[in-house]
PDB file of N, CA and C in Angstrom:
ATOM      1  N   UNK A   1     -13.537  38.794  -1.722  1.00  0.00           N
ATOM      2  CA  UNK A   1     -13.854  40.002  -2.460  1.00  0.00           C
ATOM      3  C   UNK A   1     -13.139  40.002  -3.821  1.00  0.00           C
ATOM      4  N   UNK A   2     -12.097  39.104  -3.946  1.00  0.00           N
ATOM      5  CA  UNK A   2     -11.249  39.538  -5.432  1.00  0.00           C
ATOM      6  C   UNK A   2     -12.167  38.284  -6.434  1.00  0.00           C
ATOM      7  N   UNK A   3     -12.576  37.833  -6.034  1.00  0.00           N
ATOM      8  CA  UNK A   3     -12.694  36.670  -6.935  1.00  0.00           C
ATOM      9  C   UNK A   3     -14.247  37.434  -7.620  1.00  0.00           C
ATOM     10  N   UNK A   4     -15.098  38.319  -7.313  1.00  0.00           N
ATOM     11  CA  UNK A   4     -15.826  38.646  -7.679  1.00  0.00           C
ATOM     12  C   UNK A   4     -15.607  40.427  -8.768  1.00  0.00           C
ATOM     13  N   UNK A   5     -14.355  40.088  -8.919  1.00  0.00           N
ATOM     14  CA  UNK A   5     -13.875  41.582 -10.278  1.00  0.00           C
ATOM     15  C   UNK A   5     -12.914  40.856 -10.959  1.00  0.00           C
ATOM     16  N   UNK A   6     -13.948  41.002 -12.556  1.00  0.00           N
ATOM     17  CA  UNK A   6     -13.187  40.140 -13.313  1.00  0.00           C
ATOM     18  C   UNK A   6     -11.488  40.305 -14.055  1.00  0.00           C
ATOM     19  N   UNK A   7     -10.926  41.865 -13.874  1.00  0.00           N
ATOM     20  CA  UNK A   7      -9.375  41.522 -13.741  1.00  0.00           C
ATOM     21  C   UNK A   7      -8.933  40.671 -12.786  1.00  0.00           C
ATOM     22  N   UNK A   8      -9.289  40.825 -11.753  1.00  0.00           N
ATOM     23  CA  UNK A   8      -8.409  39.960 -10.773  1.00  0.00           C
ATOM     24  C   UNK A   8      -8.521  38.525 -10.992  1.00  0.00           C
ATOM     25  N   UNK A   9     -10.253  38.523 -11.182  1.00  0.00           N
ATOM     26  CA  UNK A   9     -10.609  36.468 -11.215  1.00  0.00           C
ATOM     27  C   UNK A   9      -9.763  36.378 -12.318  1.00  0.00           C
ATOM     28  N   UNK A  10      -8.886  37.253 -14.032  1.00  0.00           N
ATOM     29  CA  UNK A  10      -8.359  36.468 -15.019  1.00  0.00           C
ATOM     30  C   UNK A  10      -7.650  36.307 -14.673  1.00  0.00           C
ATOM     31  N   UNK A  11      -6.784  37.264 -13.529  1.00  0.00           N
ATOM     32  CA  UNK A  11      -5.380  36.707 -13.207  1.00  0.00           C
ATOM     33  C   UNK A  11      -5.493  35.216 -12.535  1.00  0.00           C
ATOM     34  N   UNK A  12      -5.874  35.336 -11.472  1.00  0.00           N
ATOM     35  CA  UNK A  12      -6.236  34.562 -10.415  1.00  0.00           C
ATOM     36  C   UNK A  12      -6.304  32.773 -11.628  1.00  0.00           C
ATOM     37  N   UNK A  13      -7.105  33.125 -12.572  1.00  0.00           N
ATOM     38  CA  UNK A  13      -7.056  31.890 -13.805  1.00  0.00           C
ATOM     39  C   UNK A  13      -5.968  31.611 -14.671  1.00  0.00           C
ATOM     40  N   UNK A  14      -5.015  32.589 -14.873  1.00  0.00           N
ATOM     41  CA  UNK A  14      -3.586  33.069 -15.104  1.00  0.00           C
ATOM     42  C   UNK A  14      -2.726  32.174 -14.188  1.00  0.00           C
ATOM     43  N   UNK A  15      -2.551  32.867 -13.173  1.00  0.00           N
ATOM     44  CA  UNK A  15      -1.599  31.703 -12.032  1.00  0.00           C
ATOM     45  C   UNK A  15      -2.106  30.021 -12.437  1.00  0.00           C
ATOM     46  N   UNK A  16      -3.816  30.083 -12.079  1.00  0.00           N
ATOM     47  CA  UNK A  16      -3.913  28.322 -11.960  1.00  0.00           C
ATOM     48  C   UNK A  16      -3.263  27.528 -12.758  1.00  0.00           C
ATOM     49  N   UNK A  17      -3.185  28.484 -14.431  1.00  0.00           N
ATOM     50  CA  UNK A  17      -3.228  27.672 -15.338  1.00  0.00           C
ATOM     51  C   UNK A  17      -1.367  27.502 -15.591  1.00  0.00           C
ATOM     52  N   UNK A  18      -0.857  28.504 -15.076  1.00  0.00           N
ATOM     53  CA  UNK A  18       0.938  28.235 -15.130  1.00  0.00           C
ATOM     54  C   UNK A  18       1.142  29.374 -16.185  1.00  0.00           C
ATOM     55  N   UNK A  19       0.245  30.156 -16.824  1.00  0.00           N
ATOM     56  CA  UNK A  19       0.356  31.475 -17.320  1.00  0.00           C
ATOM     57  C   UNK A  19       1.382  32.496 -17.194  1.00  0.00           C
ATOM     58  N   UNK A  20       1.156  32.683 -16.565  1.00  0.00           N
ATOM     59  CA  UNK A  20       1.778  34.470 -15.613  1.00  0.00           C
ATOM     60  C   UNK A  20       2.205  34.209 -14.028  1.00  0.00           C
ATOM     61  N   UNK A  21       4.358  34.237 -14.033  1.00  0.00           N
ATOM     62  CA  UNK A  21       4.737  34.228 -12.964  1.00  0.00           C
ATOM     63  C   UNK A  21       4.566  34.970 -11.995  1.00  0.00           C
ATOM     64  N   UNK A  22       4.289  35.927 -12.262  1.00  0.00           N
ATOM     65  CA  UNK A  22       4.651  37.266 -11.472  1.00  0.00           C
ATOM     66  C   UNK A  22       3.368  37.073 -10.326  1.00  0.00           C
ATOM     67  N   UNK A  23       1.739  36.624 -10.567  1.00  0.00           N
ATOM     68  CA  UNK A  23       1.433  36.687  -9.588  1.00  0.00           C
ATOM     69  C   UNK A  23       1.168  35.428  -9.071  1.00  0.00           C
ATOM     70  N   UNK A  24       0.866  35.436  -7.805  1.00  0.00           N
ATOM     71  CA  UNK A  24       0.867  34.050  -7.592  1.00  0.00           C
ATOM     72  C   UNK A  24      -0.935  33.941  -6.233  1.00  0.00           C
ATOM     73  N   UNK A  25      -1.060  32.914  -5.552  1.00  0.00           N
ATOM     74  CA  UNK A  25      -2.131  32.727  -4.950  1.00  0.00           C
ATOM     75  C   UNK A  25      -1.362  32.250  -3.702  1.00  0.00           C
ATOM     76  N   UNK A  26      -1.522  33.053  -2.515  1.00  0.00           N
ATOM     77  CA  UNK A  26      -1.324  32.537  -1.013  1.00  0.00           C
ATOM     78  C   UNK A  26      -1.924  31.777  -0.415  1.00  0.00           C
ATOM     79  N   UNK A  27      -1.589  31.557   0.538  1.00  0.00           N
ATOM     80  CA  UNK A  27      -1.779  30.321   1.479  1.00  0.00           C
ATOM     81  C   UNK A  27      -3.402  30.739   1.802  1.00  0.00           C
ATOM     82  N   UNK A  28      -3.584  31.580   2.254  1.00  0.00           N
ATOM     83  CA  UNK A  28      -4.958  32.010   2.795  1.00  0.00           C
ATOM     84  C   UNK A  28      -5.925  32.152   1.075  1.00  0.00           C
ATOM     85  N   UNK A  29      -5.572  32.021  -0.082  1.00  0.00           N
ATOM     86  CA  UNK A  29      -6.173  31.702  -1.174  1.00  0.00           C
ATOM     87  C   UNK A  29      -6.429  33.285  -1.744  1.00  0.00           C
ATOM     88  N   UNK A  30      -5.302  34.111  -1.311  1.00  0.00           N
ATOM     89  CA  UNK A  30      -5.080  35.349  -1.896  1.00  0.00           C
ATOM     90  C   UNK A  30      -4.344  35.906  -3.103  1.00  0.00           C
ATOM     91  N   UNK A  31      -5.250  36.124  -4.041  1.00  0.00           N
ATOM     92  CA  UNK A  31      -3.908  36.287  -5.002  1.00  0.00           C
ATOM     93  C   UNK A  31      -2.794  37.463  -4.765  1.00  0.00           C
ATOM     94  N   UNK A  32      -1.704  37.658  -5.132  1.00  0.00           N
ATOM     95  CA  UNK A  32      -0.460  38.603  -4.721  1.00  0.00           C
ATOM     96  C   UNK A  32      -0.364  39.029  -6.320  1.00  0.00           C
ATOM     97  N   UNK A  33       0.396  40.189  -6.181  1.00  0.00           N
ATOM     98  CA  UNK A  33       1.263  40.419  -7.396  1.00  0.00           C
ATOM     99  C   UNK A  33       3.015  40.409  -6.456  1.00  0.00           C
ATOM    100  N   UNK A  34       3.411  39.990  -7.155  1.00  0.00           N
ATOM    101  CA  UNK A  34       4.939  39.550  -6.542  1.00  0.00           C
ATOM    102  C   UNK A  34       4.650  39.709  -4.820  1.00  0.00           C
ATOM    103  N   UNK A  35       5.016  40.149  -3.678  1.00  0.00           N
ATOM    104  CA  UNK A  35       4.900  40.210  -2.456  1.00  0.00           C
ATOM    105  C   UNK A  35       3.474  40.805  -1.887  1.00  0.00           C
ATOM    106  N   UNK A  36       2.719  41.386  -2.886  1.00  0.00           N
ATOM    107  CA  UNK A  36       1.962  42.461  -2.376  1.00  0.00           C
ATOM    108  C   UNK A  36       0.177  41.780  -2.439  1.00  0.00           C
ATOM    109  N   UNK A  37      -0.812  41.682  -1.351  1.00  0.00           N
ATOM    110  CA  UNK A  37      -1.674  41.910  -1.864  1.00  0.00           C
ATOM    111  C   UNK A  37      -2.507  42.600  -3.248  1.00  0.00           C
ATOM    112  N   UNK A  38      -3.032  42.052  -3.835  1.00  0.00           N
ATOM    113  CA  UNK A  38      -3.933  42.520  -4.984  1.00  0.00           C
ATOM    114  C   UNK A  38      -5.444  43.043  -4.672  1.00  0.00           C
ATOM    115  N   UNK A  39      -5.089  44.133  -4.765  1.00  0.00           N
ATOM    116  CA  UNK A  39      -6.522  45.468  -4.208  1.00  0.00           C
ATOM    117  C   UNK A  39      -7.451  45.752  -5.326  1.00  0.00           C
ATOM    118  N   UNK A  40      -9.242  44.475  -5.078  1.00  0.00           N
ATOM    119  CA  UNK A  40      -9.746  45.140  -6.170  1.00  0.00           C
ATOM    120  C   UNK A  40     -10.283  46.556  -6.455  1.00  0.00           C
ATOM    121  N   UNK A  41     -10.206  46.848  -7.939  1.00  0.00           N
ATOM    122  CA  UNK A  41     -10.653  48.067  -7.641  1.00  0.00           C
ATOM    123  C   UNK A  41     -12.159  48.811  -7.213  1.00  0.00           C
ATOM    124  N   UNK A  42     -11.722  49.218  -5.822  1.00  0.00           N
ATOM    125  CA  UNK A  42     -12.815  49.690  -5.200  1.00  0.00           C
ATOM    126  C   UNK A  42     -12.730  51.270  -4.966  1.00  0.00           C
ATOM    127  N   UNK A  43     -13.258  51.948  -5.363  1.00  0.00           N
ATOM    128  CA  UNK A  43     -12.410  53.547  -4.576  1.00  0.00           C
ATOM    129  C   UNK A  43     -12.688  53.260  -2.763  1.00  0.00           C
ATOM    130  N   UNK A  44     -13.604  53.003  -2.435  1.00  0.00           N
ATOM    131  CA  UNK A  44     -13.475  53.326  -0.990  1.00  0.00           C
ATOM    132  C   UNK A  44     -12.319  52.472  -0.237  1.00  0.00           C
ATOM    133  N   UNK A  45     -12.443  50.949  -0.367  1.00  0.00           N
ATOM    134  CA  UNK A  45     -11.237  49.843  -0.429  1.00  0.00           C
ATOM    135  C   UNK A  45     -10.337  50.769  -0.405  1.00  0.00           C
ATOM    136  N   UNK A  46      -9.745  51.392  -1.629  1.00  0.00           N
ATOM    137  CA  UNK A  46      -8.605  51.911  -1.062  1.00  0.00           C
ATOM    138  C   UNK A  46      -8.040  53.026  -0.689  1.00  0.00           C
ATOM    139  N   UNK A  47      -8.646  54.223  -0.589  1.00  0.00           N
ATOM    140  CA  UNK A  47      -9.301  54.962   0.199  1.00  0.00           C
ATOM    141  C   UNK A  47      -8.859  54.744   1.651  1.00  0.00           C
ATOM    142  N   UNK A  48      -9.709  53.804   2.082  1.00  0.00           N
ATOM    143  CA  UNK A  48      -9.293  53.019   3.283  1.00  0.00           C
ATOM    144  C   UNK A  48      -8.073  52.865   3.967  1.00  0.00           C
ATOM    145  N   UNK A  49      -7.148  52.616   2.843  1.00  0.00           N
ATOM    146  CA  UNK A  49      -6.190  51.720   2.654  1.00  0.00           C
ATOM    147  C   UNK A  49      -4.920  52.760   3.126  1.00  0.00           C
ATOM    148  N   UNK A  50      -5.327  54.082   2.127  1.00  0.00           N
ATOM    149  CA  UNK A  50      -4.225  55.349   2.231  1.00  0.00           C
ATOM    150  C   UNK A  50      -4.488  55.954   3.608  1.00  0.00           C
ATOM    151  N   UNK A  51      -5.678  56.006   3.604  1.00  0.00           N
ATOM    152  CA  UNK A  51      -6.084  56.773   4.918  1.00  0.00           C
ATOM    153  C   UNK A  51      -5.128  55.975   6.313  1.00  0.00           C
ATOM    154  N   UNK A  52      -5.605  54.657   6.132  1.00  0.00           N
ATOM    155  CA  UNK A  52      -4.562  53.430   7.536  1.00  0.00           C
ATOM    156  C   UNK A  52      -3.663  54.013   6.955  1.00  0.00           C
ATOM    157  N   UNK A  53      -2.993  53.635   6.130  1.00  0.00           N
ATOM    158  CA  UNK A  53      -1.044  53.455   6.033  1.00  0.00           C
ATOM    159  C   UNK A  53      -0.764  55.321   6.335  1.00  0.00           C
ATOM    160  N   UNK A  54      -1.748  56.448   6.153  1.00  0.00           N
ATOM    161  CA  UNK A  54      -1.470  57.552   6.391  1.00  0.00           C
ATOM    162  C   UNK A  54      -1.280  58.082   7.796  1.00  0.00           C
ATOM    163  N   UNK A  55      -2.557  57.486   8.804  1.00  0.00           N
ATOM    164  CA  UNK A  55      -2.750  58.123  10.191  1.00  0.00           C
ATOM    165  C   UNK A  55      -2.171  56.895  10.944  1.00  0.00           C
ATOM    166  N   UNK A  56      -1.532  55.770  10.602  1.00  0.00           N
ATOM    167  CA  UNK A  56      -0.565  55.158  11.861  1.00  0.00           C
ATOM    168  C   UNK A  56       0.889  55.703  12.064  1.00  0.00           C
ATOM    169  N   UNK A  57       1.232  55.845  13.288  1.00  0.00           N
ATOM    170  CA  UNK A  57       2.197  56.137  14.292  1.00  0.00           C
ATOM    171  C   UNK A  57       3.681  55.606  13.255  1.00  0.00           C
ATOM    172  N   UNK A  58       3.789  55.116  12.783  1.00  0.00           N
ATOM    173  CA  UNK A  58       5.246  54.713  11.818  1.00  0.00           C
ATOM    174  C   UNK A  58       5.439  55.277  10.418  1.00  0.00           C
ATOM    175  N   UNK A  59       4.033  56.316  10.591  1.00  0.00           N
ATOM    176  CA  UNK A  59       4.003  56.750   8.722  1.00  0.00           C
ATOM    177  C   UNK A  59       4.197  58.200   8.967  1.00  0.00           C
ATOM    178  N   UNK A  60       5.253  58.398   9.562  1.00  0.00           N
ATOM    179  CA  UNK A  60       5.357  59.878   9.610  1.00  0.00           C
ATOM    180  C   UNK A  60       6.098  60.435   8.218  1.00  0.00           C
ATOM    181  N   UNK A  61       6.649  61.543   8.062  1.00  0.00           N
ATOM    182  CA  UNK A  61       6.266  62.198   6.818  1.00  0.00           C
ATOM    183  C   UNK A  61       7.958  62.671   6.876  1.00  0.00           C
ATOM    184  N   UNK A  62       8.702  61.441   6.645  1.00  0.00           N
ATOM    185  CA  UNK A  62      10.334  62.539   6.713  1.00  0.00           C
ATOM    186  C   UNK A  62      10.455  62.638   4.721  1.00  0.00           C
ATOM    187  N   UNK A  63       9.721  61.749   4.239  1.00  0.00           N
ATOM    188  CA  UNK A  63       9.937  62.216   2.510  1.00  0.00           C
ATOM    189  C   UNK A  63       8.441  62.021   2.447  1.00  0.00           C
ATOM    190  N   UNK A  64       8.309  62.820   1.167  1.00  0.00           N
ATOM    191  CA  UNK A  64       7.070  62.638   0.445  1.00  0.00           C
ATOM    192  C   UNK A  64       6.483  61.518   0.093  1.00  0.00           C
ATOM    193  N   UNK A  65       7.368  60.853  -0.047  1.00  0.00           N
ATOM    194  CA  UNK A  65       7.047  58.988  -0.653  1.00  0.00           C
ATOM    195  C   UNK A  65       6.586  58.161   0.379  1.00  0.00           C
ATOM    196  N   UNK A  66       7.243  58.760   1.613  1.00  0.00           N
ATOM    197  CA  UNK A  66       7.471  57.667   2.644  1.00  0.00           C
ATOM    198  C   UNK A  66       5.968  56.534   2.810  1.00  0.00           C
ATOM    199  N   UNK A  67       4.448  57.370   2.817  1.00  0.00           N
ATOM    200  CA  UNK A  67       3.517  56.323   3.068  1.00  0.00           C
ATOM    201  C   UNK A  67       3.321  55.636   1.477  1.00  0.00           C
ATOM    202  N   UNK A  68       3.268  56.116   0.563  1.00  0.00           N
ATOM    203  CA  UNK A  68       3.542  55.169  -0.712  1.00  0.00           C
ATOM    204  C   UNK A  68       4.367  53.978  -0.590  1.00  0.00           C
ATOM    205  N   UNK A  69       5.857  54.347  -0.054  1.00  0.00           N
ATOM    206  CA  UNK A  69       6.606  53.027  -0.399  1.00  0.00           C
ATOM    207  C   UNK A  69       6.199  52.251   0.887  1.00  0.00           C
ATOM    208  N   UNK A  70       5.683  52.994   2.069  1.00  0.00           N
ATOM    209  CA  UNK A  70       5.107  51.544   3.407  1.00  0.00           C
ATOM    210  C   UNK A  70       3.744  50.784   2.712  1.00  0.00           C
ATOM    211  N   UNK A  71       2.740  51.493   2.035  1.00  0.00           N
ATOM    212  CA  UNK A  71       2.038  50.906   1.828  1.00  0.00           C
ATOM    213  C   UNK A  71       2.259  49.884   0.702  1.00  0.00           C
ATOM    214  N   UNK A  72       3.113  50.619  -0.233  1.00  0.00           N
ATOM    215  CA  UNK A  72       3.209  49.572  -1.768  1.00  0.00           C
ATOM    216  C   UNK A  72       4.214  48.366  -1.286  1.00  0.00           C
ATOM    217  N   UNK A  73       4.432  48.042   0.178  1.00  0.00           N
ATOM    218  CA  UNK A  73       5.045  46.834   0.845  1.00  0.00           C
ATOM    219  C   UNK A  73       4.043  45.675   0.808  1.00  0.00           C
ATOM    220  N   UNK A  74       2.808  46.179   1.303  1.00  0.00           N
ATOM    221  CA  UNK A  74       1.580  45.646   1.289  1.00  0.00           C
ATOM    222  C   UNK A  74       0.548  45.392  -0.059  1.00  0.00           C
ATOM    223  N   UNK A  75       0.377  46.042  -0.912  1.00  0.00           N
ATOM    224  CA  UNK A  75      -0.814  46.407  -1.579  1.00  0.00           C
ATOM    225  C   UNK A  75      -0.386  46.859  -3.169  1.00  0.00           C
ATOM    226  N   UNK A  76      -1.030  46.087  -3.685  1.00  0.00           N
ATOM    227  CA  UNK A  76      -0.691  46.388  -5.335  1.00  0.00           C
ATOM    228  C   UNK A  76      -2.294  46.640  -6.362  1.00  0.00           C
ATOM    229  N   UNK A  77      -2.119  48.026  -6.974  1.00  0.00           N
ATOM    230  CA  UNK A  77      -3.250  48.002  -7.327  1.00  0.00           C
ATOM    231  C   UNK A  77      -2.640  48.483  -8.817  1.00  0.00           C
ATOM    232  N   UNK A  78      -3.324  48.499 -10.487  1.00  0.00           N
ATOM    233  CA  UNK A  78      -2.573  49.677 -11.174  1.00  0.00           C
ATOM    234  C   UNK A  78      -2.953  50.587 -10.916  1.00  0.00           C
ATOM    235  N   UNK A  79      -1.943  51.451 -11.236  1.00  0.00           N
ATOM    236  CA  UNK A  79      -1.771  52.992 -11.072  1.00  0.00           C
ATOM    237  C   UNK A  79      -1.806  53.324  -9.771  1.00  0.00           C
ATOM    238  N   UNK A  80      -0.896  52.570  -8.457  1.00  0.00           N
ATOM    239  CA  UNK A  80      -1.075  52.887  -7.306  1.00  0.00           C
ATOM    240  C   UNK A  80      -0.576  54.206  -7.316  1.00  0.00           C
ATOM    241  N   UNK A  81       0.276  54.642  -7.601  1.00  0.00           N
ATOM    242  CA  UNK A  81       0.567  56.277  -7.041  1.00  0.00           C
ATOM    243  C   UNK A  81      -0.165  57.276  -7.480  1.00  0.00           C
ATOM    244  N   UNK A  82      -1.296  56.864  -8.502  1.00  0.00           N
ATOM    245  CA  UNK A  82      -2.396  57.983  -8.695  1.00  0.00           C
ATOM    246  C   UNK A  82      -3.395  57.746  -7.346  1.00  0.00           C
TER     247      UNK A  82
END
């Protein structure tokens, strides 16, 4: 799915070429931004995404942040906290 939105495919051409450290391409042929999956932008994709990291059993609500910083463990999009 990333290789078909063209921010991600420049990065993704970025890494090959020795460009830009910060993101890199995983083993499974995923690009990352530092630890995190790279989420193209889809609204429903991530959507998806808040909704999981919101209604599982470990995302309970002792700070406001708390499912932001479990999910931004996983998942890098810009402007994730909008």
């Amino acid at each position: 799915m990333q290789l078909t939105y063209a921010k991600l495919s420049g990065k993704r051409e970025m890494v090959q070429n020795g460009s830009i450290k910060i993101f890199n391409i995983d083993d499974f042929d995923y690009l990352r931004f530092r630890n995190q999956n790279c989420v193209p932008s889809v609204v429903d994709l991530k959507e998806l995404i808040l909704h999981e990291a919101h209604d599982i059993y470990f995302s309970m609500h002792p700070g406001g942040m708390k499912m932001y910083r479990d999910s931004q463990e996983l998942y890098w999009w810009p402007r994730t906290k909008k």
